[in-house]
Structure formats: C-alpha cells, structure tokens
N, C-alpha and C. Protein backbone atom coordinates (compact mmCIF):
# COMPACT_ATOMS: atom_id res chain seq x y z
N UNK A 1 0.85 -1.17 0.00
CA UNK A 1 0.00 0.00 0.00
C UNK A 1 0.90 1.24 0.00
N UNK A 2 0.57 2.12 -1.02
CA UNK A 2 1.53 2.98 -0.86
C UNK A 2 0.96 4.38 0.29
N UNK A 3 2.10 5.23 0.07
CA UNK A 3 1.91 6.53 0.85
C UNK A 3 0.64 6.74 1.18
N UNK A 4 0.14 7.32 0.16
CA UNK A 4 -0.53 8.03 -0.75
C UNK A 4 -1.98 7.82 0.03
N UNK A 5 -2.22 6.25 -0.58
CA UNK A 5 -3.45 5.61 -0.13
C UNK A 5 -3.93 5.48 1.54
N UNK A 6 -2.39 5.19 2.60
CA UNK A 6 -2.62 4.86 3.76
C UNK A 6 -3.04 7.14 4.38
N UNK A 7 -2.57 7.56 3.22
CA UNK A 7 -2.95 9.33 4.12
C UNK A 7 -4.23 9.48 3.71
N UNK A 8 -4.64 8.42 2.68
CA UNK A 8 -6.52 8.84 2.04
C UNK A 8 -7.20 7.89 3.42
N UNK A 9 -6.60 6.99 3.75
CA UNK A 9 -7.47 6.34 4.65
C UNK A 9 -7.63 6.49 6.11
N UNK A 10 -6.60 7.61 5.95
CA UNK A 10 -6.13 8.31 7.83
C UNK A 10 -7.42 9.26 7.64
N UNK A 11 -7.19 9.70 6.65
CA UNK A 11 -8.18 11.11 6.37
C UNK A 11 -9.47 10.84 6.25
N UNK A 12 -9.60 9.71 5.43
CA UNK A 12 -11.41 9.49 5.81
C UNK A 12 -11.65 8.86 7.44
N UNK A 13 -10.50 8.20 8.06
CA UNK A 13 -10.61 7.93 9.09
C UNK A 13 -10.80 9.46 9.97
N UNK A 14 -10.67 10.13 9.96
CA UNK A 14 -10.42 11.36 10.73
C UNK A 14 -12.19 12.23 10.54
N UNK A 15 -12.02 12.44 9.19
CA UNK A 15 -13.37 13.04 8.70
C UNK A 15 -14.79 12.11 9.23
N UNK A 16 -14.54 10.68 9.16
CA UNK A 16 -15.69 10.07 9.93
C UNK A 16 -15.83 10.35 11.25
N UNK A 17 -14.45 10.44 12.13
CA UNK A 17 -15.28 10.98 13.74
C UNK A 17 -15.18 12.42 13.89
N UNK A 18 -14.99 13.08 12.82
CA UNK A 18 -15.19 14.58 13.00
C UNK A 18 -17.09 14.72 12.93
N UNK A 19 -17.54 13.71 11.44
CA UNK A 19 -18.89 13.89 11.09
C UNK A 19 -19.61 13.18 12.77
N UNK A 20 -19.23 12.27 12.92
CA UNK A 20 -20.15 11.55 14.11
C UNK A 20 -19.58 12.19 15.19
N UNK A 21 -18.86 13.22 15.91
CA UNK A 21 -18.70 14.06 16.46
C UNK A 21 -19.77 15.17 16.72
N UNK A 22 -19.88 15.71 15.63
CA UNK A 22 -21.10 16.32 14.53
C UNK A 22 -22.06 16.64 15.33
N UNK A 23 -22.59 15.21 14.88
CA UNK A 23 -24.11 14.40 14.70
C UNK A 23 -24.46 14.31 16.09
N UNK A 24 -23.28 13.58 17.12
CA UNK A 24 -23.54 13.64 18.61
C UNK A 24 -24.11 15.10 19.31
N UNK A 25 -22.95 15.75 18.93
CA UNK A 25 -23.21 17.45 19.42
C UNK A 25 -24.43 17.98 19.15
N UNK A 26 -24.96 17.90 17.69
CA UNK A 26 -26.09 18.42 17.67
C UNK A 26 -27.42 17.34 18.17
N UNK A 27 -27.23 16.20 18.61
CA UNK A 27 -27.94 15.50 19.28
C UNK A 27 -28.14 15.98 20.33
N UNK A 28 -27.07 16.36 21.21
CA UNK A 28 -27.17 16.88 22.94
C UNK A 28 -27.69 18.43 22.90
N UNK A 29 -27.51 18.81 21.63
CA UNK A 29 -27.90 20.56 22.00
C UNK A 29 -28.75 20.62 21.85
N UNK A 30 -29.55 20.00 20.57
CA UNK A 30 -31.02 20.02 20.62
C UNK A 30 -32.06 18.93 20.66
N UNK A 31 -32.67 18.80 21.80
CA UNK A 31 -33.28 17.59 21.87
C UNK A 31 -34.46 17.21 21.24
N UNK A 32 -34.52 18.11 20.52
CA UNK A 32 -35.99 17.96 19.25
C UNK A 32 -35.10 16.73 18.22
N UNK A 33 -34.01 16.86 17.82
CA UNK A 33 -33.18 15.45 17.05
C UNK A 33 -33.12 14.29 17.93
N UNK A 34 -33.55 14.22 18.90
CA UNK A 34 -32.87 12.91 19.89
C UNK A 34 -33.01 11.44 19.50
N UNK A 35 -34.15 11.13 18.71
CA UNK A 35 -34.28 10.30 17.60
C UNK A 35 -32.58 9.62 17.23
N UNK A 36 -32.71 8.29 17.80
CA UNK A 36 -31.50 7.39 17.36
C UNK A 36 -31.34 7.13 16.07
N UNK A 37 -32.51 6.74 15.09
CA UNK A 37 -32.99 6.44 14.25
C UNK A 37 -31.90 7.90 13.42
N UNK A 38 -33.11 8.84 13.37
CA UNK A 38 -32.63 10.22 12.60
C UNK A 38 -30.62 10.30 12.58
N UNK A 39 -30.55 10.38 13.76
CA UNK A 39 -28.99 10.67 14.33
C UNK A 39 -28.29 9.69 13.68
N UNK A 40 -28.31 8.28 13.48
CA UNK A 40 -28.10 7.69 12.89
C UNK A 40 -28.03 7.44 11.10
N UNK A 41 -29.22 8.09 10.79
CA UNK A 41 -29.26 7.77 8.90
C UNK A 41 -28.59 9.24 8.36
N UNK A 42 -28.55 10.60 9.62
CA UNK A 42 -27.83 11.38 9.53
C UNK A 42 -26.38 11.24 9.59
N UNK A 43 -25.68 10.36 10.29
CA UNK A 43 -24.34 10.25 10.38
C UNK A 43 -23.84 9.04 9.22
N UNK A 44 -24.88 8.29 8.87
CA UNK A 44 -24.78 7.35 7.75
C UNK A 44 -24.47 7.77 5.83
N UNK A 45 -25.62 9.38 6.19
CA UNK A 45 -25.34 9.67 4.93
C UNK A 45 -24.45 10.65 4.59
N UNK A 46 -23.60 11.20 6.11
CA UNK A 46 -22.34 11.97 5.67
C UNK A 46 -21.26 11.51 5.12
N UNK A 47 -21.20 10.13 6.14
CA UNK A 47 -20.47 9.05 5.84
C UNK A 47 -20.45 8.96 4.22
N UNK A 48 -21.51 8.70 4.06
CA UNK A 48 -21.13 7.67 2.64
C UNK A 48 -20.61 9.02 1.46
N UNK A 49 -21.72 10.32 1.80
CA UNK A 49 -21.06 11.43 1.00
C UNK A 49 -19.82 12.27 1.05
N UNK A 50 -19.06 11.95 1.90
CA UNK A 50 -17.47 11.84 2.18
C UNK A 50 -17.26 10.79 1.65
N UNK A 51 -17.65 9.26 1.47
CA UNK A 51 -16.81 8.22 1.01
C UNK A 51 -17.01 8.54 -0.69
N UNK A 52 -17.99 9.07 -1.26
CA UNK A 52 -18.06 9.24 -2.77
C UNK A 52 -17.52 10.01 -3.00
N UNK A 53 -17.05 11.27 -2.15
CA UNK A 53 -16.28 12.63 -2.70
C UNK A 53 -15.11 12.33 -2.84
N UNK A 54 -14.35 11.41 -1.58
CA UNK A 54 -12.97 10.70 -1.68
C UNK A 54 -12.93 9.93 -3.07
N UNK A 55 -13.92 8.84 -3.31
CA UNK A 55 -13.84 7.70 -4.38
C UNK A 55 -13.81 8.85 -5.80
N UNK A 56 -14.70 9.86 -6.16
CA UNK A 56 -14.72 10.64 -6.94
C UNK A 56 -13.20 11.30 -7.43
N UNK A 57 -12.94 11.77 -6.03
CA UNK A 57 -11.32 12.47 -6.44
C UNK A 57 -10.63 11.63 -6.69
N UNK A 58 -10.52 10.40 -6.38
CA UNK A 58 -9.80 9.62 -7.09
C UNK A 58 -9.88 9.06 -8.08
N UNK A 59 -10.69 9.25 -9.26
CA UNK A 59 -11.17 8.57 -10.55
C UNK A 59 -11.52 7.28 -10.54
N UNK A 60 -11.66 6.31 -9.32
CA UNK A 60 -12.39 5.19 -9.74
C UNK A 60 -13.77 5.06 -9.83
C-alpha cells in the first residue's frame, strides 16, 4: 500500500469521527433530534457522501 493511499485512509478515518462528532453534538444541543434512528441515517449519509467525494477524487 503505498503513501498516498494509507494518508486517504487516515483522512477518511479522521473526517468520519469529525462527522459523528457532529451528529452527537447536535444530538445533545437540541433535543428535538434525539431520535437514534434520525442521528443515525444522519451520520450514515455523511459518511457515505465523504466516502463518494474521496472515491470521486480519485477517478475510480
């Protein structure tokens, strides 16, 4: 595995508990989200739209 790939995978590693970081915070501040469910398909679809923006910049 080169360089390259192990700093793309630190970085989505990093950007995922920044997003579910996020998602928690605005869980505790406002309790109108408290919904596990919501908090959840919310932190699911940052996830995956960080994982397509990564897969995108990389042309595969």
């Amino acid at each position: 595995m080169s360089a390259l790939a192990l700093l793309v995978v630190l970085l989505l590693a990093l950007v995922s508990l920044l997003i579910a970081g996020n998602v928690t915070y605005a869980v505790h501040r406002h309790p109108s989200l408290n919904g596990p469910i919501a908090a959840g398909l919310a932190t699911l679809a940052t996830l995956a739209a960080a994982s397509a923006l990564a897969l995108s910049a990389s042309g595969r």
